[in-house]
Structure formats: structure tokens, C-alpha cells
Protein backbone atom coordinates (compact mmCIF):
# COMPACT_ATOMS: atom_id res chain seq x y z
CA UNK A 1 102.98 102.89 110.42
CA UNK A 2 104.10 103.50 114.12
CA UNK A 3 102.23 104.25 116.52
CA UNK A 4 102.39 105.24 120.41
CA UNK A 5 100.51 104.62 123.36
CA UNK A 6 101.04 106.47 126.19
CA UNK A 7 98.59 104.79 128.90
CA UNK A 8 99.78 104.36 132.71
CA UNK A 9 97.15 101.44 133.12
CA UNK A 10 99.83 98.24 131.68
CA UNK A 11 97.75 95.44 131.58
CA UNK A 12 95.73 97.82 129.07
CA UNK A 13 98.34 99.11 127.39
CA UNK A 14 99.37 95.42 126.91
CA UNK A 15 96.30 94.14 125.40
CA UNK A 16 96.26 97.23 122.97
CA UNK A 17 99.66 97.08 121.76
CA UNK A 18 99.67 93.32 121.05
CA UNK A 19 96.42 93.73 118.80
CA UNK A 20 97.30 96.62 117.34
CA UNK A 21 100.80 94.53 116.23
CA UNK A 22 98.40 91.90 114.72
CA UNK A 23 96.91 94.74 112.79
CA UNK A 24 100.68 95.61 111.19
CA UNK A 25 101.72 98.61 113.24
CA UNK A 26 104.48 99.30 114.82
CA UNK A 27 104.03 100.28 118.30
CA UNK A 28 105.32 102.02 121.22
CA UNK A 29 104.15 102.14 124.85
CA UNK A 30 105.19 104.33 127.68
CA UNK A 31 103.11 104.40 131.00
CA UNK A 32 103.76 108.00 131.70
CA UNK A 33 103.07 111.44 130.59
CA UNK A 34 106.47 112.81 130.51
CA UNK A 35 108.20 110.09 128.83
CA UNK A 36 105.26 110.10 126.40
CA UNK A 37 105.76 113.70 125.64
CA UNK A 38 109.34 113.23 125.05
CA UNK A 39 108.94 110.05 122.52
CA UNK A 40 106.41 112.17 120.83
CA UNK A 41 108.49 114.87 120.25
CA UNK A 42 110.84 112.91 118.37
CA UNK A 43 108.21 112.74 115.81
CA UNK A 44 109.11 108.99 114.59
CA UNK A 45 105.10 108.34 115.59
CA UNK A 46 102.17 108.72 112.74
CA UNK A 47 99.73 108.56 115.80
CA UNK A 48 99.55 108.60 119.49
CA UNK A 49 96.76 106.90 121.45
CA UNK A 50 97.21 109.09 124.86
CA UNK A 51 95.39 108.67 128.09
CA UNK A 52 94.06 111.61 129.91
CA UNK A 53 95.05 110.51 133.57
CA UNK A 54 98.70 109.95 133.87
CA UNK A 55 101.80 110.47 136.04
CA UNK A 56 103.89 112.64 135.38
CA UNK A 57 101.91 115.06 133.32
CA UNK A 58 98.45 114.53 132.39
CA UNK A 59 97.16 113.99 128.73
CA UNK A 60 95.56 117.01 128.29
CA UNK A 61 99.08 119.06 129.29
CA UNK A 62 101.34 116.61 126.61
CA UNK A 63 98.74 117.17 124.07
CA UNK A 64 98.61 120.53 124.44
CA UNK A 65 102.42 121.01 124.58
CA UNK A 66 103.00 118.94 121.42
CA UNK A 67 100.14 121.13 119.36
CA UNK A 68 102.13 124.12 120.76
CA UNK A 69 105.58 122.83 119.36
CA UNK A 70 103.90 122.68 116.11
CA UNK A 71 103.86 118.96 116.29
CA UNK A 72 100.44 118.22 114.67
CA UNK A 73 100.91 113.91 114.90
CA UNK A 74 97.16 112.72 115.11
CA UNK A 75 96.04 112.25 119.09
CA UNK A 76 93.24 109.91 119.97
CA UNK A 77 92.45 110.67 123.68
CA UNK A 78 91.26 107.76 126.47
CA UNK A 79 89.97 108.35 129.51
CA UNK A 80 87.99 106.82 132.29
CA UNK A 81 85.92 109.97 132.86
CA UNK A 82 82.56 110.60 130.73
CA UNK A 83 81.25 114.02 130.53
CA UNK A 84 80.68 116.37 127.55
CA UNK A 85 83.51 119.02 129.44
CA UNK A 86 85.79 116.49 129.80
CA UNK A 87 85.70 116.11 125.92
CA UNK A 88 85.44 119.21 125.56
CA UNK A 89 88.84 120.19 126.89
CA UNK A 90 90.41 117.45 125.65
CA UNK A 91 89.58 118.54 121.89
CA UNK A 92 90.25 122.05 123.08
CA UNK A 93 94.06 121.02 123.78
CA UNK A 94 94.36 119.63 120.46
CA UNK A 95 93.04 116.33 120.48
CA UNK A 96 91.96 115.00 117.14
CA UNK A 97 88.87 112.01 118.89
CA UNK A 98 87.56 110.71 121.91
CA UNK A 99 86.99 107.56 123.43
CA UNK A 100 85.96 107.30 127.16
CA UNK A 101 86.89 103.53 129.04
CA UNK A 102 85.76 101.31 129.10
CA UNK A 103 85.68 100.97 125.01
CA UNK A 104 85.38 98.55 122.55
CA UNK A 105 88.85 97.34 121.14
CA UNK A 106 86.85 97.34 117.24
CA UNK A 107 85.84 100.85 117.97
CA UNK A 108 89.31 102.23 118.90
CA UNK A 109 91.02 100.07 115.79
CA UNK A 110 88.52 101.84 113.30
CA UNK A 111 89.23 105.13 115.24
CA UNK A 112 93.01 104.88 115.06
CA UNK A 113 92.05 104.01 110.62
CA UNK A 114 90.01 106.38 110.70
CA UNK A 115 92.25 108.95 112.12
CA UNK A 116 95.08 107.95 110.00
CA UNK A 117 92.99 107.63 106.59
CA UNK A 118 92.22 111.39 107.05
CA UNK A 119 95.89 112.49 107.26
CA UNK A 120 96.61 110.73 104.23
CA UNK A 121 94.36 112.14 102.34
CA UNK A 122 95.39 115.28 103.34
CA UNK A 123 98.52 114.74 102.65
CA UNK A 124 100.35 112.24 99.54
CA UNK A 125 98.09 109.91 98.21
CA UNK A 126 96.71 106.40 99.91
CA UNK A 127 97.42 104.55 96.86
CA UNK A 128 101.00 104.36 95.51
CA UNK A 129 101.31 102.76 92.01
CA UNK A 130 104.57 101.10 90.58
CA UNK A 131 104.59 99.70 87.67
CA UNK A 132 101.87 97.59 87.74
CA UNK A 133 102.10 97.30 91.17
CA UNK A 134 99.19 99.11 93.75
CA UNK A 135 99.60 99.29 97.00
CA UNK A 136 96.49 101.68 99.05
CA UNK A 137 97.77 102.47 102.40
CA UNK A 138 94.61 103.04 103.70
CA UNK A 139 92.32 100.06 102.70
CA UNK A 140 96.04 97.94 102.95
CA UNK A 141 95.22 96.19 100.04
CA UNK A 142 97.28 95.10 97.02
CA UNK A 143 97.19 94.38 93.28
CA UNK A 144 99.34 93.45 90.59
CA UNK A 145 97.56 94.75 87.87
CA UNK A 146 93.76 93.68 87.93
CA UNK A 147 94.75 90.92 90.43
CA UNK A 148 94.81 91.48 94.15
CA UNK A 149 97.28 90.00 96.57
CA UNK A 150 96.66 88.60 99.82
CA UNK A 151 99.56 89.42 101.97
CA UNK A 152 99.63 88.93 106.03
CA UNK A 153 99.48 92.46 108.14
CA UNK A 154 103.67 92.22 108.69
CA UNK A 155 104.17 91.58 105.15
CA UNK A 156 101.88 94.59 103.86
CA UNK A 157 103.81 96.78 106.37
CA UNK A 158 106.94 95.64 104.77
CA UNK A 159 105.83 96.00 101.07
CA UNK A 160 104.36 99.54 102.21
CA UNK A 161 107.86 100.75 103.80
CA UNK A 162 109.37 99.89 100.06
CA UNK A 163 106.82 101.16 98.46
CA UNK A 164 106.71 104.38 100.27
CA UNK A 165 110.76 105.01 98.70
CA UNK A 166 109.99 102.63 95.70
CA UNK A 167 113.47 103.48 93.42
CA UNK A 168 115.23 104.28 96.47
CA UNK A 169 117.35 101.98 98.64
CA UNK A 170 115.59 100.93 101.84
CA UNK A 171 118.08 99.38 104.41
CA UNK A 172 117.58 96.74 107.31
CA UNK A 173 117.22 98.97 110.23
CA UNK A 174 114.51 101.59 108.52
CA UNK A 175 112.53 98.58 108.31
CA UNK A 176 113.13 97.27 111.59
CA UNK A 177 112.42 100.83 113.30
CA UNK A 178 109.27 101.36 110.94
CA UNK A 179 107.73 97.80 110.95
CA UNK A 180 108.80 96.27 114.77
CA UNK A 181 109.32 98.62 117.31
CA UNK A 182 111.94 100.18 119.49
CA UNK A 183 111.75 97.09 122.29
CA UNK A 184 112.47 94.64 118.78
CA UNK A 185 115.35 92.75 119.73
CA UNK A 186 115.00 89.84 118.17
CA UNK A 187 117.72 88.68 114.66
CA UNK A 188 117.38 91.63 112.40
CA UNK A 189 117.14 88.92 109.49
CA UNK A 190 113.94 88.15 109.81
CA UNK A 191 113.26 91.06 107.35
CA UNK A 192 114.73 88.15 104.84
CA UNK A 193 111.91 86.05 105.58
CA UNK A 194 109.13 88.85 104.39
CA UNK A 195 111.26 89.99 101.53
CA UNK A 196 111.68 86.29 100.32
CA UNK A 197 107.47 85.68 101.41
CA UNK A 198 106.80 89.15 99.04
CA UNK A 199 108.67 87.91 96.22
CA UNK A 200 107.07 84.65 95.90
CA UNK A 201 103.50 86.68 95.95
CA UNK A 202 104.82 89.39 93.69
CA UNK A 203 107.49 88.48 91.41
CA UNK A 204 110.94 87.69 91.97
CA UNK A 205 112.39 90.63 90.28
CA UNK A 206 109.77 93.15 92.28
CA UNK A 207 112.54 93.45 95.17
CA UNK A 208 116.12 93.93 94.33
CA UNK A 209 118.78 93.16 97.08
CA UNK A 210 121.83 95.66 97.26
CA UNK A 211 124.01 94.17 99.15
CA UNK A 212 125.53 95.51 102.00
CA UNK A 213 122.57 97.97 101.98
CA UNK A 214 118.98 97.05 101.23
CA UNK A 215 116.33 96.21 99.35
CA UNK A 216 114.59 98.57 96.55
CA UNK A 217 110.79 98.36 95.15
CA UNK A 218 111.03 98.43 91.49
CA UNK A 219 108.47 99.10 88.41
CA UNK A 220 107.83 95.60 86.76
């Protein structure tokens, strides 16, 4: 899953993109409102972690532009103030939670789960089966039949990308875009190294290679 934060403090916006990488998102930062509001729109994002005080335009005036485009991406809100108005208007605008600074980097992760767990399930269903394959998006876990698999966070993110179109060729750069980020620049063949890691843990015949194309997810 990618996600976005849009937070003009950098040394923060650092430290929370490099953990939340660890945790197997993709992510995007931008340190101002405007440019946040823009990458937003584009609606590549499944969630946006957006700060309240920014330049450019404030959080409260992107969220509540994006809600008015129809865009309804969850929003988890940060901000420096504390008061019950200043929540308040932030949920008001169309934020979906809340977390005032200085916060605990456990509490935001389970937020951003939390947050994403509940658009799942109100959407297609965590848990994808193929064949005897089970992948559950939302507790990342994986089983081949009554066995689970341990697989690292950038190798569930890749299994879950193929998994997502399982039957359906997935090619290099989908990956890239949906696994890495949009600063990646790094040799595009290190998806090879997670395909060939995934195959050893789930079968050599799980992944097919089409060449010149892909990969595809397939029923075994």
C-alpha cells in the first residue's frame, strides 16, 4: 500500500517515512500543503498522514478540498496544537483520526492499520485466497494451506501486489510504483530478487514470468 505524508517539519517526516518503509509501505513525502493536495489528487495514495500547520495551504483547507472533490482516501491528521476545537474542526473537514505531537511512533503505526483495516473491510475482502494460497491484507500474514509463511515486510508487499491481480499479468513498473516509491531510483531488477525470495517460500510454479511483461500469481 502507498501512502503519503504531507508534513512541513523534515526531520519528522524523515523518521516517519523510513519506519513506515520498514513496515512495507510505500511512501511519499511532500513538506507542503499545496503540493500535498496536488499528489493527493492523483489518487495513487491508500492513505495520507497530513499535518495541520503547513505552507502553502493548511491541513484543514487540503483535507477539506479533497473530501469536496469526492476524493474520500483515508486522512490521519497531526498537529502540534491540543484542544478538543482543534479536533473538532479537523474531523469536521473530513478527517478520518487525530493525533496531536508530540506522539508515539507505535500509536500512529496502529492508527495508520487501523485506518486502513476499516476501508478494507468496507470495501473487497482482507483475505484473498488462490488456490491454496491466503494472503490477509490486513493482519499481512500468509499460508499455504494450513501452513503459514514468514515472509519479510517488502516481500509481503510484493506477494500482495500479485495477489491483488492474481491471473492477471503484473509488470515491473506497477510494482515498483506500488511497493518503492516515486523518489525509487535505484535498478528496477531488484523486483527479481523478491520474486526469486517468494518462490523459494511458496513454490516455484506460484509465480510465472512472462517475459517481456511480468509476473502472474497463479492457483497451485
Amino acid at each position: 500500500m502507498r501512502l503519503l505524508i504531507v508534513e512541513d517539519e523534515k526531520r519528522l517526516a524523515v523518521s516517519l517515512a523510513r519506519g513506515l518503509r520498514a513496515e512495507g509501505f510505500a511512501v511519499d513525502v511532500v513538506h507542503d500543503g499545496l503540493e500535498g493536495l496536488h499528489l493527493a489528487g492523483e489518487g495513487a495514495h491508500d492513505l495520507i498522514v497530513l499535518d495541520i500547520m503547513l505552507p502553502g495551504m493548511n491541513g484543514y483547507r487540503v483535507c477539506a478540498a479533497l473530501r469536496a472533490a469526492g476524493n474520500d482516501v483515508p486522512i490521519l491528521m497531526l498537529t502540534a496544537k491540543d484542544g478538543e476545537y482543534d479536533e473538532a474542526e479537523g474531523l469536521d473537514t473530513g478527517a478520518d483520526d487525530y493525533l496531536t505531537k508530540p506522539f508515539s511512533y507505535v500509536v500512529l503505526v496502529a492508527r495508520v492499520k487501523a485506518l486502513l483495516r476499516r476501508r478494507g473491510s468496507a470495501g473487497a475482502s482482507p483475505v484473498l485466497r488462490i488456490g491454496t494460497l491466503t494472503v490477509d491484507t490486513a493482519a499481512r500474514r500468509v499460508h499455504r494451506g494450513e501452513t503459514e509463511v514468514s515472509l519479510t515486510a517488502k516481500e509481503f508487499a510484493v506477494l500482495e501486489q500479485l495477489a491483488i491481480r492474481a491471473g492477471q499479468i503484473v509488470g515491473k513498473p506497477e510494482i515498483l510504483e506500488h511497493v518503492w516509491d516515486f523518489a525509487y531510483d535505484g535498478d528496477p531488477n531488484i523486483i527479481e530478487v523478491y520474486i526469486s525470495a517468494l518462490r523459494r517460500k511458496l513454490g516455484a510454479t506460484t509465480i510465472q514470468t512472462v517475459r517481456g511483461a511480468g509476473y502472474r500469481l497463479v492457483a497451485v
